[in-house]
C-alpha atoms as a PDB file:
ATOM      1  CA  UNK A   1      20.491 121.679   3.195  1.00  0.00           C
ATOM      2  CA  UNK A   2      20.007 119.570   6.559  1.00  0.00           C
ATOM      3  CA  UNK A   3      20.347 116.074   4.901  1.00  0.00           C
ATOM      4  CA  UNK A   4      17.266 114.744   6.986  1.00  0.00           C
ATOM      5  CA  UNK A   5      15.420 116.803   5.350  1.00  0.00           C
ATOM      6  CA  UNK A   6      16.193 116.868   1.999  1.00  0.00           C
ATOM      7  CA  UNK A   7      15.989 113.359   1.611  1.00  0.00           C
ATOM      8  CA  UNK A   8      12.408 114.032   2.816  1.00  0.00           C
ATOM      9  CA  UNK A   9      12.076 116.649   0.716  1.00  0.00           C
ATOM     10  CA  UNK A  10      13.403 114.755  -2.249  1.00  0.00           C
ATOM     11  CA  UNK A  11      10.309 112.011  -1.535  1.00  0.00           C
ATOM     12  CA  UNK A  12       7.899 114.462  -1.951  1.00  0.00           C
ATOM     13  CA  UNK A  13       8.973 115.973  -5.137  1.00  0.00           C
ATOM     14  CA  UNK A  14       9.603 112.280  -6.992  1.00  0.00           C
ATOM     15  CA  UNK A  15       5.868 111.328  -5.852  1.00  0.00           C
ATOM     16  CA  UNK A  16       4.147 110.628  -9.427  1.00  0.00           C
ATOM     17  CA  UNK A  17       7.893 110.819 -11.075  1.00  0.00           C
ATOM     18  CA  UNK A  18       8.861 107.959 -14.182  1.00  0.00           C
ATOM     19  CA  UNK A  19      12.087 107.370 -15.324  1.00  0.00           C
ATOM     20  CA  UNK A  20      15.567 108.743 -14.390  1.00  0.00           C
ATOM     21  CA  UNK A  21      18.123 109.732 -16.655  1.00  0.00           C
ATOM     22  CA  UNK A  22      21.194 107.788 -16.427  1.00  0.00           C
ATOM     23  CA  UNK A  23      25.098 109.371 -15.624  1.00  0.00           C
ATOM     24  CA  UNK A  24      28.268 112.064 -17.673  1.00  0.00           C
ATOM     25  CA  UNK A  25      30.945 114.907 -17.464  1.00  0.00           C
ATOM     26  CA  UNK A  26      31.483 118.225 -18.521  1.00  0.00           C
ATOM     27  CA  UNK A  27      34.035 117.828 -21.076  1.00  0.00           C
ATOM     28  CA  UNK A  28      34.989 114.511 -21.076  1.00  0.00           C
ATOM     29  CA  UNK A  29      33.947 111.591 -22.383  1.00  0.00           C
ATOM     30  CA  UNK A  30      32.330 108.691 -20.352  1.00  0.00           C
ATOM     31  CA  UNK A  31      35.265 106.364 -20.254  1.00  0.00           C
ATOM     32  CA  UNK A  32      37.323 109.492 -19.328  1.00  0.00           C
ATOM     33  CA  UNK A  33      34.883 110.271 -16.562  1.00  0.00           C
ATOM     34  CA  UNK A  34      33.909 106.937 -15.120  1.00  0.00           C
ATOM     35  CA  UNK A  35      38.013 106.749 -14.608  1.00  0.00           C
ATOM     36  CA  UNK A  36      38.333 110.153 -13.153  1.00  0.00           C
ATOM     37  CA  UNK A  37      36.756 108.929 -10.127  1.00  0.00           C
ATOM     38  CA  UNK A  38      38.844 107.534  -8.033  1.00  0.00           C
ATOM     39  CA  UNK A  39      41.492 110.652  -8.755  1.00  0.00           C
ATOM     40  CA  UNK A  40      42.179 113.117  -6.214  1.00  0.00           C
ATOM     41  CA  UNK A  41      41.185 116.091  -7.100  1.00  0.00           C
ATOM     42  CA  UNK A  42      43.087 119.698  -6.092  1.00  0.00           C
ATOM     43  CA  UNK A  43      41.959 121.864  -3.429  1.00  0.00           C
ATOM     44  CA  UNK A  44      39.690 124.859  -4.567  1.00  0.00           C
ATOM     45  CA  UNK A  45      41.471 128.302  -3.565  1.00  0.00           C
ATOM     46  CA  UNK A  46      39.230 129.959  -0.859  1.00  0.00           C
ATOM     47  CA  UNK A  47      36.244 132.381  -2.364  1.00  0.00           C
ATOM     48  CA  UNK A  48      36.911 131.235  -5.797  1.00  0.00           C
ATOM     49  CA  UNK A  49      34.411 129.922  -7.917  1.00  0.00           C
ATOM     50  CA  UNK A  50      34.014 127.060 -10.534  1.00  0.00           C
ATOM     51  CA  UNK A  51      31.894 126.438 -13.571  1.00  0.00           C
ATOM     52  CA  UNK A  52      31.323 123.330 -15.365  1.00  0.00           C
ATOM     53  CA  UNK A  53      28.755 122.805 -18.399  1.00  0.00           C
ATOM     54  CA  UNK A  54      27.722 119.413 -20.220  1.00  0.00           C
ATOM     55  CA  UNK A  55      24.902 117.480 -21.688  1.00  0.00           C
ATOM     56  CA  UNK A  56      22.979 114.505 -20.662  1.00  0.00           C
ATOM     57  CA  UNK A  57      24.149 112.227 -17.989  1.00  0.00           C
ATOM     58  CA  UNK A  58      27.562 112.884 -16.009  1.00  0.00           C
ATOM     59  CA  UNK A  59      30.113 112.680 -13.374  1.00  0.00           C
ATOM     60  CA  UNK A  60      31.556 116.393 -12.718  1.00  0.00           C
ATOM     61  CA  UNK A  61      34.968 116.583 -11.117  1.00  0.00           C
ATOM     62  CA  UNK A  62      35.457 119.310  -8.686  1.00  0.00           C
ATOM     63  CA  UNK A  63      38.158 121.094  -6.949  1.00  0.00           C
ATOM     64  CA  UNK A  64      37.715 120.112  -3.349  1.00  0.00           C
ATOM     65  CA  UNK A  65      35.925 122.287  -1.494  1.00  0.00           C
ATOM     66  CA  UNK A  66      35.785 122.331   2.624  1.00  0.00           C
ATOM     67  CA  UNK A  67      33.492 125.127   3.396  1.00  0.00           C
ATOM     68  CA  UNK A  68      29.504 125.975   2.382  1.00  0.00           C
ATOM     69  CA  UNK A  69      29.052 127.429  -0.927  1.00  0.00           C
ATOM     70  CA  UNK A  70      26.036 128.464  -3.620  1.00  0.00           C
ATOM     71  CA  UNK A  71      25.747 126.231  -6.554  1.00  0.00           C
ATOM     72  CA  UNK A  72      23.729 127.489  -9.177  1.00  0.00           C
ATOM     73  CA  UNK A  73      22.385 124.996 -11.904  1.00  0.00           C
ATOM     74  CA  UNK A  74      20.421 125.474 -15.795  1.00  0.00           C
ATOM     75  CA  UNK A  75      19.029 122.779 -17.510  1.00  0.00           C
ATOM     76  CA  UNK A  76      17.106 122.989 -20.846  1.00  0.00           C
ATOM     77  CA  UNK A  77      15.948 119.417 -21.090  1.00  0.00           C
ATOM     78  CA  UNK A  78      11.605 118.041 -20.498  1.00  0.00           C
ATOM     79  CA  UNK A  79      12.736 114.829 -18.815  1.00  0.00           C
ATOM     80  CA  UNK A  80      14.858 114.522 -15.207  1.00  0.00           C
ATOM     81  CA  UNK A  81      17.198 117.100 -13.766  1.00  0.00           C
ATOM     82  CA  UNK A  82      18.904 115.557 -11.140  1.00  0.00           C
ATOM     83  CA  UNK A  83      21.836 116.621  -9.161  1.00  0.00           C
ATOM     84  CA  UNK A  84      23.728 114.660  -6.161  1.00  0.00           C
ATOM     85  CA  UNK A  85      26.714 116.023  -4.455  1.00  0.00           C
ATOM     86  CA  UNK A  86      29.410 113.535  -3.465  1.00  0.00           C
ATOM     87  CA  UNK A  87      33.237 113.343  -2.085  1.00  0.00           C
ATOM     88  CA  UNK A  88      35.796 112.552  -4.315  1.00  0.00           C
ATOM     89  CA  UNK A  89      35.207 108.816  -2.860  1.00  0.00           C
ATOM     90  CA  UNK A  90      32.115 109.011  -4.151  1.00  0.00           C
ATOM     91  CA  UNK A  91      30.510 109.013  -0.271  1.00  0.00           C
ATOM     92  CA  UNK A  92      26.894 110.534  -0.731  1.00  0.00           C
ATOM     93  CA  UNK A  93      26.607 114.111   0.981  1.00  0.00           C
ATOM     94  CA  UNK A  94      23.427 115.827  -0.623  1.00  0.00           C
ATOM     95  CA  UNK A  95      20.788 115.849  -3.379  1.00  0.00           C
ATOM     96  CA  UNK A  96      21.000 119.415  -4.590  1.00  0.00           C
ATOM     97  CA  UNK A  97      18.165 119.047  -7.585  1.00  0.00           C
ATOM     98  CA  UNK A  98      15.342 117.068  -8.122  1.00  0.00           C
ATOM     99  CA  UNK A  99      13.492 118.745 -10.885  1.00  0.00           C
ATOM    100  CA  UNK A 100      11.762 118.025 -14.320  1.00  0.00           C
ATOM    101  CA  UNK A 101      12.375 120.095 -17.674  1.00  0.00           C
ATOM    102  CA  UNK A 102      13.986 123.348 -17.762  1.00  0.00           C
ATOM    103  CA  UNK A 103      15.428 124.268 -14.259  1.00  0.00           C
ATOM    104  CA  UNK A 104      17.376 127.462 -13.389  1.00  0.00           C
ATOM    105  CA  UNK A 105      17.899 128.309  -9.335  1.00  0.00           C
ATOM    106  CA  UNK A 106      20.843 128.765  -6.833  1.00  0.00           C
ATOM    107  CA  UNK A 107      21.014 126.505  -3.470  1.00  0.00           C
ATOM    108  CA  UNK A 108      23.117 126.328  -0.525  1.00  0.00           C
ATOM    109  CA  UNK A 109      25.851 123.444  -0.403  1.00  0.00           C
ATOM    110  CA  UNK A 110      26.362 123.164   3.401  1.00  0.00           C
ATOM    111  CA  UNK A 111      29.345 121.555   4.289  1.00  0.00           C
ATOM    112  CA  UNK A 112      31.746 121.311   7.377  1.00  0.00           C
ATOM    113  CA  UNK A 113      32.429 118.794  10.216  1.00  0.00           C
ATOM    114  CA  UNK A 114      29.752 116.144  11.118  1.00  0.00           C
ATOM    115  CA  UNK A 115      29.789 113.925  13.729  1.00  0.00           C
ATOM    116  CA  UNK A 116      31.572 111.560  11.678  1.00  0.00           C
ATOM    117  CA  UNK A 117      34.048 112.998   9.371  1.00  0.00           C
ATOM    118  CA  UNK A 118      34.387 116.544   7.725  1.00  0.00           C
ATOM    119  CA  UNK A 119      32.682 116.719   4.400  1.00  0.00           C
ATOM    120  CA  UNK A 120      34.335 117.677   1.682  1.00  0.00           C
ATOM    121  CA  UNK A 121      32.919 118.664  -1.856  1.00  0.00           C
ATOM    122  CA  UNK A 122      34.648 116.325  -4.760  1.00  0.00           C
ATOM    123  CA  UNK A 123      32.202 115.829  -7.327  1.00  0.00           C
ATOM    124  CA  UNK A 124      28.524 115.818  -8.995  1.00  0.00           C
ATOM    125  CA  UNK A 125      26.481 113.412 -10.177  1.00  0.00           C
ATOM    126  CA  UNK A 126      24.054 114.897 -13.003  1.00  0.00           C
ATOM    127  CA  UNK A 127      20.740 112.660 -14.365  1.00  0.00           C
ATOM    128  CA  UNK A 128      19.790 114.927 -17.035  1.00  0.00           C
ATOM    129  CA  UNK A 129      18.364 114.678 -20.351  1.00  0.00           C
ATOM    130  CA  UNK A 130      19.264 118.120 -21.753  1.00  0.00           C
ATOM    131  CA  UNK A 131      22.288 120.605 -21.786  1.00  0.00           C
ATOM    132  CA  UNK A 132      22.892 121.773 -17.879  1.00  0.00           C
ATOM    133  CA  UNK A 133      25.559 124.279 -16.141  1.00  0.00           C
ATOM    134  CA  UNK A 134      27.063 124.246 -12.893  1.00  0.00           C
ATOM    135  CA  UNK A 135      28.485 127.197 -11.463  1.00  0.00           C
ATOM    136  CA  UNK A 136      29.922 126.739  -7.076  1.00  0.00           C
ATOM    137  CA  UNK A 137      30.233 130.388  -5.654  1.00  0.00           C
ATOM    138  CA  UNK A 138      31.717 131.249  -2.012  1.00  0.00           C
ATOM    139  CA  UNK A 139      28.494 132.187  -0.115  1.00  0.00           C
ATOM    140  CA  UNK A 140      29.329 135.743   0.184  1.00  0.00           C
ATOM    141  CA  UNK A 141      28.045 135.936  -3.627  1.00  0.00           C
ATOM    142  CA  UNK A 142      24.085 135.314  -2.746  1.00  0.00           C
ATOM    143  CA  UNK A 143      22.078 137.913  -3.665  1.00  0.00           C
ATOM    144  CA  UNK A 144      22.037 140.687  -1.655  1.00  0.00           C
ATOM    145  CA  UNK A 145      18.182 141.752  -0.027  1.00  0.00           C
ATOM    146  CA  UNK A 146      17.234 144.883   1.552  1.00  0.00           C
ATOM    147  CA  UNK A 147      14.424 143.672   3.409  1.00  0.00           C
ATOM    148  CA  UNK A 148      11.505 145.314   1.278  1.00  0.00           C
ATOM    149  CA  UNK A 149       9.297 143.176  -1.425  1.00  0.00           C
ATOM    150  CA  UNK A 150      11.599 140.508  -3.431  1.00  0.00           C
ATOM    151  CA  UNK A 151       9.898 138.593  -5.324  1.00  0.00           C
ATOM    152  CA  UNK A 152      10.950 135.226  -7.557  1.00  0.00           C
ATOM    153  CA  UNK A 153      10.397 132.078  -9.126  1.00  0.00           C
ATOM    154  CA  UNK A 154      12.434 128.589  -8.265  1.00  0.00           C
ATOM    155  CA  UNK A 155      15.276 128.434  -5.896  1.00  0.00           C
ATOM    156  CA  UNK A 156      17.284 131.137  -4.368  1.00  0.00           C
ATOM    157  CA  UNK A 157      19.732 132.050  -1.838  1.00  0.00           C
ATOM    158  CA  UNK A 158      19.152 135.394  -0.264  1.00  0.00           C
ATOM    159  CA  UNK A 159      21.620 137.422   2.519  1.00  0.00           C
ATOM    160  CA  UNK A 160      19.775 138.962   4.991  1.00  0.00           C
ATOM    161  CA  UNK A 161      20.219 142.719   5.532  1.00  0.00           C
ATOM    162  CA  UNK A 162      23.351 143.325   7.882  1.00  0.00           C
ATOM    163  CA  UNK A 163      20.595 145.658  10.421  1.00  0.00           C
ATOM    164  CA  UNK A 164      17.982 143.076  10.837  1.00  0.00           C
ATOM    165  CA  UNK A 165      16.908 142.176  14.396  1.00  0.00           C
ATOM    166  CA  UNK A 166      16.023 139.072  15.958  1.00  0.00           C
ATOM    167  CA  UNK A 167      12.629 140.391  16.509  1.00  0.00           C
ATOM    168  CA  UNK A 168      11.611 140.590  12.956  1.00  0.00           C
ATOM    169  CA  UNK A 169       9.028 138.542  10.871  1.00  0.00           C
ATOM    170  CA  UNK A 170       9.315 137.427   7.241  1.00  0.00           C
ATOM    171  CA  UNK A 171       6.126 137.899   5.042  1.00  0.00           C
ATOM    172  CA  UNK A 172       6.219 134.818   2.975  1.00  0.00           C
ATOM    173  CA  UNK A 173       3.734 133.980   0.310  1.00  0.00           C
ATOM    174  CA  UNK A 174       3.833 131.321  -2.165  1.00  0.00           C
ATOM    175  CA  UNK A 175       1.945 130.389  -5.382  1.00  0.00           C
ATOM    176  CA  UNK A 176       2.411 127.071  -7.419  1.00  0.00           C
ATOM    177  CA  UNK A 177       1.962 123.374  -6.636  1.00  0.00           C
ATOM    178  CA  UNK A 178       5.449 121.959  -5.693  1.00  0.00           C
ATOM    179  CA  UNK A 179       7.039 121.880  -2.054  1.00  0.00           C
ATOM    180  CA  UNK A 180       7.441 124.992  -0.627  1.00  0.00           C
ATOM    181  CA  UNK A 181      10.583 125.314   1.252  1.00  0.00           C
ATOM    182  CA  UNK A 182      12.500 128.161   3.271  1.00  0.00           C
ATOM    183  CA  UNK A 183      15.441 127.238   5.557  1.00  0.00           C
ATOM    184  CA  UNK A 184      17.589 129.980   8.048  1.00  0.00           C
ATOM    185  CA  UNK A 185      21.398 129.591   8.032  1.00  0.00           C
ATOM    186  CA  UNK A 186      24.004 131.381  10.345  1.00  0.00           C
ATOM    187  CA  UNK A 187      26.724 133.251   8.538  1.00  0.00           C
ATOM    188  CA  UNK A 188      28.729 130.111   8.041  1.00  0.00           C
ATOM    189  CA  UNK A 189      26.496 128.625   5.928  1.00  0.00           C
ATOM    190  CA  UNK A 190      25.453 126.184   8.924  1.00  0.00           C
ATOM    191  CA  UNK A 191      21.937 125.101   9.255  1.00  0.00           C
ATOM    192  CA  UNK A 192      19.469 127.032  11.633  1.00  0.00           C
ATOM    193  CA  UNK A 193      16.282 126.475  11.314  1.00  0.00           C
ATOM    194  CA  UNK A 194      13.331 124.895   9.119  1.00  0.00           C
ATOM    195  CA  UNK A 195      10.715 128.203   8.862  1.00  0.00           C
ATOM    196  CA  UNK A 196       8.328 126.740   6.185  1.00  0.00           C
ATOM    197  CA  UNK A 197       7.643 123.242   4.402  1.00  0.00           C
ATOM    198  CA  UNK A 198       4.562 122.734   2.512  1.00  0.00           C
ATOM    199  CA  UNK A 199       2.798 122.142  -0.779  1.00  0.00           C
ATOM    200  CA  UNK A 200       1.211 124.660  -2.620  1.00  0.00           C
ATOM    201  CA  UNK A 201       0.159 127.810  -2.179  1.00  0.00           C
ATOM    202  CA  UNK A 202       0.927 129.431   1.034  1.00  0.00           C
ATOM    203  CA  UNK A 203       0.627 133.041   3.212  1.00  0.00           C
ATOM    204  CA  UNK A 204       2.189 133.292   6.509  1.00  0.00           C
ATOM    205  CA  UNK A 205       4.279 135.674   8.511  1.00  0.00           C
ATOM    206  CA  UNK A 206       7.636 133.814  10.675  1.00  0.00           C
ATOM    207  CA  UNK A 207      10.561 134.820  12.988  1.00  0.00           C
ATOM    208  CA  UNK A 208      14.263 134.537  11.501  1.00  0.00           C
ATOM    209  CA  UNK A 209      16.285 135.508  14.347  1.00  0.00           C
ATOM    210  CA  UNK A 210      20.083 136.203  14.064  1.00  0.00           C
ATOM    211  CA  UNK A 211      19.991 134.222  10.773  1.00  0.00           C
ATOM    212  CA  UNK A 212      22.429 135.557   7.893  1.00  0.00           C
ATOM    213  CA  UNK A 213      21.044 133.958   5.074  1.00  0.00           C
ATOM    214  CA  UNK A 214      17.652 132.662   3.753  1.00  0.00           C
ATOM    215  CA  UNK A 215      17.813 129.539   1.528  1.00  0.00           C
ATOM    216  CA  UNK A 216      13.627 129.442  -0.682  1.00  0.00           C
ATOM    217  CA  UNK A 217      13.467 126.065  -2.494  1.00  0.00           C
ATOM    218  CA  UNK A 218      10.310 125.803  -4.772  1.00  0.00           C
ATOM    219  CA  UNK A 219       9.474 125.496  -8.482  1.00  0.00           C
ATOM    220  CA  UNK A 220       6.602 128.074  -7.698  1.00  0.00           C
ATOM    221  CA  UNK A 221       6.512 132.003  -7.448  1.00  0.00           C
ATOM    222  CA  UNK A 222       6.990 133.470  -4.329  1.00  0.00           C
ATOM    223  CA  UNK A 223       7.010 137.034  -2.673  1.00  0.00           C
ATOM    224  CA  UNK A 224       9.680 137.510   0.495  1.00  0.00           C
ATOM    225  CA  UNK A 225       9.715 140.675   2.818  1.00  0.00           C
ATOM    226  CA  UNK A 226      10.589 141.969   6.506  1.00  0.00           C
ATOM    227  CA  UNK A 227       8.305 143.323   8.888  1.00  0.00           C
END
């Protein structure tokens, strides 16, 4: 996600929020963690994926990864779920989750050359009070929509139908109290367009042009379909 935004985005969801969880790592013990830091971890071969799994607070160690993927997280716990992607300096790039009890959802990791440097994927930070998964994916792997009625609940990553024209709308609805969120990336994985931010529930019909993929962020239901 457009870091800009999320860290907007993240505002609004922490508004009433208590607490945070502290830090851990799938597998390993704290010491063994807090040491792996500063190691540099192996390069990820290209469209593979990686899955990690832990409890309570953690630093995950990834292999690096270069290009924009899915990352799909679970958490079981009622306090924090929060998730921050970093390099394997530990340089901030995005705050994936920012939830509270169980979770379950699939987000876009966007990732590529900046202005400043090239980001690279090293590691996760987890705040969590529960047992959590992690699971990166090459994009290619998001589900796959035909354009009719698809309906959900929390986060999701959706490819748009190969066919689709410029021309058409989405039919978006929306039903819950959290942020309501639906971003347009290219077929890269590289950030198009913002179509919908809002709280709560929501009907409305937008454009998505060329886009090849449709990132919904939300702890609500929602409904998705081309016209």
């Amino acid at each position: 996600m457009h870091k800009s935004l999320k860290i907007a985005v993240a505002f609004l969801v922490t508004i009433g929020m208590t607490g945070i969880a502290g830090v851990a790592n799938a597998g390993q013990s704290p010491a063994t963690s807090s040491a792996a830091i500063s190691g540099v971890s192996s390069k990820a071969p290209k469209n593979s994926s990686q899955t990690f799994s832990g409890t309570g607070d953690d630093i995950v160690l990834v292999k690096t990864v270069s290009a924009t993927v899915l990352v799909t997280f679970t958490h079981d716990g009622e306090s924090n779920f929060i998730v921050t992607s970093k390099t394997k300096d530990d340089d901030y790039i995005d705050g994936l989750v920012n939830a509270i009890g169980p979770y379950s959802g699939t987000v876009i990791q966007e990732l590529g050359t900046s202005i400043f440097t090239k980001e690279k994927l090293g590691l996760f930070e987890v705040q969590a009070d529960g047992n959590w998964t992690i699971e990166i994916k090459p994009l290619s792997k998001a589900k796959n929509w035909n354009g009719k009625t698809l309906s959900g609940t929390g986060d999701l990553v959706i490819k748009v139908p190969k066919k689709t024209k410029p021309g058409n709308r989405l039919i978006l609805t929306h039903a819950g109290d959290s942020n309501f969120i639906v971003i347009t990336y290219n077929s890269k994985g590289k950030y198009e367009d913002l179509k919908v931010n809002t709280i709560g529930d929501y009907s409305g019909r937008v454009t998505f042009g060329k886009s090849a993929y449709i990132a919904i962020e939300t702890e609500g239901d929602w409904t998705i379909r081309r016209k």
